[in-house]
Protein backbone atom coordinates (compact mmCIF):
# COMPACT_ATOMS: atom_id res chain seq x y z
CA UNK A 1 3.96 0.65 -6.03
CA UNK A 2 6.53 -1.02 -3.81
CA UNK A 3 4.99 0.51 -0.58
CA UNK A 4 1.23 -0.65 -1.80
CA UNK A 5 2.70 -4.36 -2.76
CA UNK A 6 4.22 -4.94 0.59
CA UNK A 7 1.10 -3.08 2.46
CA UNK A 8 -0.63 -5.98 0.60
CA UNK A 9 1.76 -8.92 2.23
CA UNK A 10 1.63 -7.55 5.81
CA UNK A 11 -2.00 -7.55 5.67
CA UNK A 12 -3.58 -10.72 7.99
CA UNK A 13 -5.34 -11.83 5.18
CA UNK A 14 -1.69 -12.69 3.76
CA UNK A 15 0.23 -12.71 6.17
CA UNK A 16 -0.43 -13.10 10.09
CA UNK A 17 1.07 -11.32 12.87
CA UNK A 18 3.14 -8.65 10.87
CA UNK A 19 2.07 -5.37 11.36
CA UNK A 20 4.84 -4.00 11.39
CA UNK A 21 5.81 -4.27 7.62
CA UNK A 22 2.37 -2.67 7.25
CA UNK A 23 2.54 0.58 9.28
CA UNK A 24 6.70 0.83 8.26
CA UNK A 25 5.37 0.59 4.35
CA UNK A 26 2.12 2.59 5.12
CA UNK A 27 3.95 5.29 6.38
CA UNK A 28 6.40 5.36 3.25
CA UNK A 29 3.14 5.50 0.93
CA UNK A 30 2.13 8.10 2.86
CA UNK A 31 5.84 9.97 2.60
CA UNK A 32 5.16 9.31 -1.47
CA UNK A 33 2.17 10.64 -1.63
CA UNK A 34 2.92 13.91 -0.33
CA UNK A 35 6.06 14.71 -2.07
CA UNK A 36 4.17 13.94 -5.34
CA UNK A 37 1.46 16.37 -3.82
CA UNK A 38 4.23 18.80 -3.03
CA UNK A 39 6.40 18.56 -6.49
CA UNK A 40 2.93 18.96 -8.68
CA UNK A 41 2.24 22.34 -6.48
CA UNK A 42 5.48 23.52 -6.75
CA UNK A 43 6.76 22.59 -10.01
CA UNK A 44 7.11 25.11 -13.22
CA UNK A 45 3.63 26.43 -13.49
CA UNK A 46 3.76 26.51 -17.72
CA UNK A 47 4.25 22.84 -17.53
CA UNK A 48 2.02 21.50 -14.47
CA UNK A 49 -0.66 20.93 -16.63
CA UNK A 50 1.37 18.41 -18.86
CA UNK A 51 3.05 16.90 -15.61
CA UNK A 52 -0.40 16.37 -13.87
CA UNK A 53 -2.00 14.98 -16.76
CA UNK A 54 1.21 12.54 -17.07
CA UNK A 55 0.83 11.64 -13.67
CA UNK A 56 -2.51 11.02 -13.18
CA UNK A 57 -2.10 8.52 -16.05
CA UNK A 58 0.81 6.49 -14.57
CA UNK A 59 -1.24 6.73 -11.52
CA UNK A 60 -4.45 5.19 -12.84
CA UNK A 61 -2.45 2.34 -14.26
CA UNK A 62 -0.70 1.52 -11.12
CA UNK A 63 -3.95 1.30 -9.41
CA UNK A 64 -5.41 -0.61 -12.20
CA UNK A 65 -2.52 -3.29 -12.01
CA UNK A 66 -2.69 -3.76 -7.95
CA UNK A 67 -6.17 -3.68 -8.05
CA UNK A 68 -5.82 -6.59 -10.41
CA UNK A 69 -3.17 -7.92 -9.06
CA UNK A 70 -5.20 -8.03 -5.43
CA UNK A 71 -8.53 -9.14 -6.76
CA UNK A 72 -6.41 -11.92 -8.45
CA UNK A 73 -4.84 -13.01 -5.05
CA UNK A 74 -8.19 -13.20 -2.94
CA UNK A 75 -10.15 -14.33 -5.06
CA UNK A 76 -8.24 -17.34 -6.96
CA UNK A 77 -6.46 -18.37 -3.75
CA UNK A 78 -7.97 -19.16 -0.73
CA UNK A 79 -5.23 -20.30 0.93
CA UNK A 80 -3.16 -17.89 3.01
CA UNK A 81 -0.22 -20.16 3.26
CA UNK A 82 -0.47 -19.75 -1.01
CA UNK A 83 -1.35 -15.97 -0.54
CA UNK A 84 2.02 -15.45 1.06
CA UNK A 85 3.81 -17.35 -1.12
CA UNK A 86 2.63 -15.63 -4.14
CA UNK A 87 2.69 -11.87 -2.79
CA UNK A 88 6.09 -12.73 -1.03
CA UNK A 89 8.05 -13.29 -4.30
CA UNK A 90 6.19 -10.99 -6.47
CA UNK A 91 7.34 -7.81 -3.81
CA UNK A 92 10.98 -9.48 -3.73
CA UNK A 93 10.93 -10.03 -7.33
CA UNK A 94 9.31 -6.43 -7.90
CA UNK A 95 11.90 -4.67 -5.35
CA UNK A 96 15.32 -6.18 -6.21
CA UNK A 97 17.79 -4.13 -7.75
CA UNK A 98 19.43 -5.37 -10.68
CA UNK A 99 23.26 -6.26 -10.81
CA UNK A 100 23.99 -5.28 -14.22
């Protein structure tokens, strides 16, 4: 979800002239996807029924919240200057580790 969110921000229709935090974080959702792809085909076979089933349903909410979360941003804020804003602290906010 962090590679998606920040996909989102160095889109131009948040963010202008920064490509390159797209293609870095397009590359690591890429990377993600195919170790998931890899530990589902290799994993204990009595349980990869259980472990797909459990990941396709964190996977269909994570969609469901960025596709919200994206239909949200373009459609309630035309302003890219407020685009940025908002995307820019929700990915900070969403990627910071705790100092507990």
């Amino acid at each position: 979800m962090k590679c998606s969110l920040w996909v989102f921000y160095g889109l131009p229709l948040v963010q202008k002239d920064s490509i390159l935090v797209t293609t870095s974080n397009g590359v690591g959702l890429v990377i993600e996807a195919i170790y998931l792809a890899v530990f589902l085909f290799y994993c204990d076979k009595d349980l990869q029924l259980e472990r797909i089933q459990a990941t396709g349903a964190c996977l269909i909410v994570e969609i469901g919240v960025l596709c919200l979360f994206y239909g949200h941003t373009l459609l309630f804020l035309e302003n890219v200057s407020a685009r940025r804003k908002l995307v820019g602290v929700v990915c900070t906010v969403y990627c910071s580790e705790p100092d507990w």
